[in-house]
Structure formats: structure tokens, C-alpha cells
C-alpha atoms as a PDB file:
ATOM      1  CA  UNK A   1       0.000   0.000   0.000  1.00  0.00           C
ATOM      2  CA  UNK A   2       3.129   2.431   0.408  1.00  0.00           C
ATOM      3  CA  UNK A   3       4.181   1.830  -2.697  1.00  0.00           C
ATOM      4  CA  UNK A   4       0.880   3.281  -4.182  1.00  0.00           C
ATOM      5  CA  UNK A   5       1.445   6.517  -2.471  1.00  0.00           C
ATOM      6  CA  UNK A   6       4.881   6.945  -4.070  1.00  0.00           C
ATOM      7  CA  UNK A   7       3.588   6.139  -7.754  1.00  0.00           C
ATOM      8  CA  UNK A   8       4.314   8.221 -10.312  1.00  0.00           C
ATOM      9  CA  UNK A   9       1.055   9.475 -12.489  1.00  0.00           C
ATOM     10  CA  UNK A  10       1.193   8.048 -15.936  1.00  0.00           C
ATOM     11  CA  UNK A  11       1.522  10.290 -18.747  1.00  0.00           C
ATOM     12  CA  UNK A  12      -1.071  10.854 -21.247  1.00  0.00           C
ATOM     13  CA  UNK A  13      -1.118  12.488 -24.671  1.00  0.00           C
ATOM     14  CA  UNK A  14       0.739  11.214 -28.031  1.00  0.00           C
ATOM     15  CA  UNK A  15       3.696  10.037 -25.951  1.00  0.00           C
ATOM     16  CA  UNK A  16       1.377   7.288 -24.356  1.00  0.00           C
ATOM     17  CA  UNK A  17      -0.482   5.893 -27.198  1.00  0.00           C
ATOM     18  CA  UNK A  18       2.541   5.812 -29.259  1.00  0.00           C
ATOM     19  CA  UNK A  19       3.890   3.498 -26.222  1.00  0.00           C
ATOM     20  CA  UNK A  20       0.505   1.391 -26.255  1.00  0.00           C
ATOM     21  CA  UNK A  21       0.330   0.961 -30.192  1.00  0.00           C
ATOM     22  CA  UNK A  22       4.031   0.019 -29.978  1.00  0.00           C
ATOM     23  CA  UNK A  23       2.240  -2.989 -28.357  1.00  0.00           C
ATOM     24  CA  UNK A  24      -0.066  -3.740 -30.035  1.00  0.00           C
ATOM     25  CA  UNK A  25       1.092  -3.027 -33.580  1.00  0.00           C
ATOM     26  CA  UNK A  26       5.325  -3.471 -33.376  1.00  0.00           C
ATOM     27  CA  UNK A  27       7.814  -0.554 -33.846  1.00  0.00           C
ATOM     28  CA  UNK A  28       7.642  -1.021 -37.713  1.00  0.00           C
ATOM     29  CA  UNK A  29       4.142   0.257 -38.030  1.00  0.00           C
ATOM     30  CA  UNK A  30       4.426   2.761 -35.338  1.00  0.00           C
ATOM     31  CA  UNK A  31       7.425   4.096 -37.145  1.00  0.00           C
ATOM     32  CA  UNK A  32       5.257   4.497 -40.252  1.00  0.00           C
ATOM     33  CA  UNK A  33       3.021   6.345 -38.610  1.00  0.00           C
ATOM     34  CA  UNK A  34       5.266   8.666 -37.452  1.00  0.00           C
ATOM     35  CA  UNK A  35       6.971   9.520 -40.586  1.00  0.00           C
ATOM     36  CA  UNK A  36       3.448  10.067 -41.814  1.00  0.00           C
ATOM     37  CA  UNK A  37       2.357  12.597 -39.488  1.00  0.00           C
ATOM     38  CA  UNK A  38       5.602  14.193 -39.847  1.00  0.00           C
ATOM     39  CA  UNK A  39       5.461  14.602 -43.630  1.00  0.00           C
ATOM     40  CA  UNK A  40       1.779  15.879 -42.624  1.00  0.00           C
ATOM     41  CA  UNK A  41       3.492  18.058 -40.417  1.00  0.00           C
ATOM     42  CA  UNK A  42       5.938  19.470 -43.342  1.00  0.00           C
ATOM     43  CA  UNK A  43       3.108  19.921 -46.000  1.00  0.00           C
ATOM     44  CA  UNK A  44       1.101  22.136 -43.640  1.00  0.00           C
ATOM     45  CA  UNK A  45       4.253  23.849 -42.369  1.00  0.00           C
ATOM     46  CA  UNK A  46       5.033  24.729 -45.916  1.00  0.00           C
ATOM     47  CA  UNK A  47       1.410  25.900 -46.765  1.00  0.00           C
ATOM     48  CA  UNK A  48       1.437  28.698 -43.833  1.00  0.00           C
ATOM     49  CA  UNK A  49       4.869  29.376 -45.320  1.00  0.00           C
ATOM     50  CA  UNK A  50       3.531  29.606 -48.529  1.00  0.00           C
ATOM     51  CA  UNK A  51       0.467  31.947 -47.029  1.00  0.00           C
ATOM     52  CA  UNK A  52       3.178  34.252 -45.402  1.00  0.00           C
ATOM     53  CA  UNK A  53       5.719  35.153 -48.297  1.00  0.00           C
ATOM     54  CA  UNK A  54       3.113  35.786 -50.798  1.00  0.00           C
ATOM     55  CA  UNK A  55       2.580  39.573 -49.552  1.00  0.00           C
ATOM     56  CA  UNK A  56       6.528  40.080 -48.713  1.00  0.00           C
ATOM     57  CA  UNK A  57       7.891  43.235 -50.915  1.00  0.00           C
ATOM     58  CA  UNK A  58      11.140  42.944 -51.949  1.00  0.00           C
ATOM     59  CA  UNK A  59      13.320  40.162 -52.259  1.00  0.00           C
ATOM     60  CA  UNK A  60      14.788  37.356 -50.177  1.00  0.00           C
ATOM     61  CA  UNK A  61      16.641  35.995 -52.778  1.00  0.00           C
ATOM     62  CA  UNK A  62      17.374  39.083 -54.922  1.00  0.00           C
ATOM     63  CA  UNK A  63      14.832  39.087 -57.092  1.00  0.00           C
ATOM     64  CA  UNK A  64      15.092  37.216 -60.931  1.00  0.00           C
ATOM     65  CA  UNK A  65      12.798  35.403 -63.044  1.00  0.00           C
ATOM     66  CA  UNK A  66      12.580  32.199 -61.324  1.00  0.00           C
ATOM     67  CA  UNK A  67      12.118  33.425 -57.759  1.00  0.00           C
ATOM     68  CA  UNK A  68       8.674  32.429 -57.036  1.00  0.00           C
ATOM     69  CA  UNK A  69       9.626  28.592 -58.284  1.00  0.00           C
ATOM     70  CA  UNK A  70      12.859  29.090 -55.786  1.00  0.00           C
ATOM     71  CA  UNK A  71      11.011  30.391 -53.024  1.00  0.00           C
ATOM     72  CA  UNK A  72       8.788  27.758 -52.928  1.00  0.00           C
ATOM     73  CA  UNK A  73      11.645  25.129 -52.795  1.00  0.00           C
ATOM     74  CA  UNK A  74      13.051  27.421 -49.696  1.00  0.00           C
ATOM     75  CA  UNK A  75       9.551  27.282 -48.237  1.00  0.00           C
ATOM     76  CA  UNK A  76       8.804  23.159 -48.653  1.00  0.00           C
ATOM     77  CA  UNK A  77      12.859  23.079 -47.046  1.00  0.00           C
ATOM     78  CA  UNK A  78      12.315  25.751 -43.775  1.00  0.00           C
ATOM     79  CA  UNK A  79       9.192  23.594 -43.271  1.00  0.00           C
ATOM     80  CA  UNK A  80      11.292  19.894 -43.520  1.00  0.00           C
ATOM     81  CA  UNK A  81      13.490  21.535 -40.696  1.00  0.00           C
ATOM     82  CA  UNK A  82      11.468  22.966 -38.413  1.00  0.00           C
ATOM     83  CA  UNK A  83       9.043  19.605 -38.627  1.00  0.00           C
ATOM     84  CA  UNK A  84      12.340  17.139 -37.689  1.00  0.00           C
ATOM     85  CA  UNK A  85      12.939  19.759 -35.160  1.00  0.00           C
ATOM     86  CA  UNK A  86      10.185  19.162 -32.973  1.00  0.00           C
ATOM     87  CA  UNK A  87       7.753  20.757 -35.343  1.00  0.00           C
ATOM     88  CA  UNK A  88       4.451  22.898 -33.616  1.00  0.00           C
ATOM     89  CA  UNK A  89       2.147  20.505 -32.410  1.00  0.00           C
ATOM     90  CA  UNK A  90       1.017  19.232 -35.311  1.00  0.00           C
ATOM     91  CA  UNK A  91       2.401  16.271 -36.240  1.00  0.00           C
ATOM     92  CA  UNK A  92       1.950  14.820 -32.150  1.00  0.00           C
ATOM     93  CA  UNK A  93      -2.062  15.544 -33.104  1.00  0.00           C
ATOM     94  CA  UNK A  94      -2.386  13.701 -36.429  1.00  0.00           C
ATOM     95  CA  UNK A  95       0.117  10.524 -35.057  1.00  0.00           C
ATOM     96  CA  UNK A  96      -2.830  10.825 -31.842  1.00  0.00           C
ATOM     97  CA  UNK A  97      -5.489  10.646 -34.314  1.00  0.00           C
ATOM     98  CA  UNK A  98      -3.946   7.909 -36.501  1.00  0.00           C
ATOM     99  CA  UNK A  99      -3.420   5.374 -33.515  1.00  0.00           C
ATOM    100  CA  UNK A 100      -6.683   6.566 -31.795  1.00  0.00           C
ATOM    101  CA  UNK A 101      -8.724   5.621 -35.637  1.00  0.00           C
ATOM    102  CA  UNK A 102      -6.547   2.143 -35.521  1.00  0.00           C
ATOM    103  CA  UNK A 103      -7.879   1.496 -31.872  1.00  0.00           C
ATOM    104  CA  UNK A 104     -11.637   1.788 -32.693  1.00  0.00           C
ATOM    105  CA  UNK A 105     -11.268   0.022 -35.978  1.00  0.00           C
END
């Protein structure tokens, strides 16, 4: 009964169903997932990137023909990086959302 008083709470959230679909699914499909909601993660990233430059005046990358095409590269790449870098949130929510529609299924 001591023991119980000294226990830890368990955490909750993305962390924890990750951990119980590692169970019930194996590492290989819970790896899949993740890479999933990351790329998810990357393509929305790269959107609101997308969203943000469009009204910038003058140039990041000096101007030229092809800057628009460029840009858009830059964008997809700033949004690769900050998603492997712990990302905003977003991909934790989708990977929740994937294991959670795998658990009722």
C-alpha cells in the first residue's frame, strides 16, 4: 500500500499511445506512422509558409525570373526543418489521431 502513495502518475497524450500501439502493432508500423504525421506536419508547415511570403515586398533571394519557383523550394525546405525539429504541435495531433482511428477500428 506504500508503494501506491509513491507512484508516479502516468503520462497521457501522443507520448502514451505511441507506447501502447508500440504494443499492439510493433515498432515497424508505429514508425510508419510517425513519418506520416511528420510529412503531414511538413506539407502544412510549408502551406502557412507559402500563405506568409506571398505579400513580402522585396526580395529574399534578390529578385530574378525564377524566384517564385525558388522560393517555394526554400519554403517546402524551412518547413522539412522545423518539422524534424520538434515541429508545432502538429504532427503529435495527427500521429494521436492515426493510432486513436486504428484502436476503434
Amino acid at each position: 500500500m506504500a508503494d501506491t502513495l509513491f507512484m508516479l502518475p502516468q503520462s497521457t497524450g501522443p507520448a502514451r499511445a505511441a507506447e501502447a500501439a508500440t504494443q499492439k502493432q510493433g515498432p515497424r508500423d508505429l514508425a510508419a506512422a510517425e513519418e506520416a504525421a511528420q510529412a503531414f506536419e511538413s506539407v502544412f508547415l510549408a502551406k502557412m509558409l507559402e500563405g506568409m511570403s506571398t505579400g513580402l515586398s522585396g526580395s529574399v533571394m534578390s529578385g530574378g525570373q525564377a524566384e517564385d519557383t525558388w522560393r517555394s523550394f526554400m519554403n517546402d525546405e524551412y518547413a522539412k526543418l522545423v518539422s524534424r525539429s520538434g515541429g508545432v504541435g502538429v504532427a503529435d495531433a495527427v500521429l494521436k489521431a492515426m493510432l486513436d482511428a486504428q484502436e476503434v477500428g
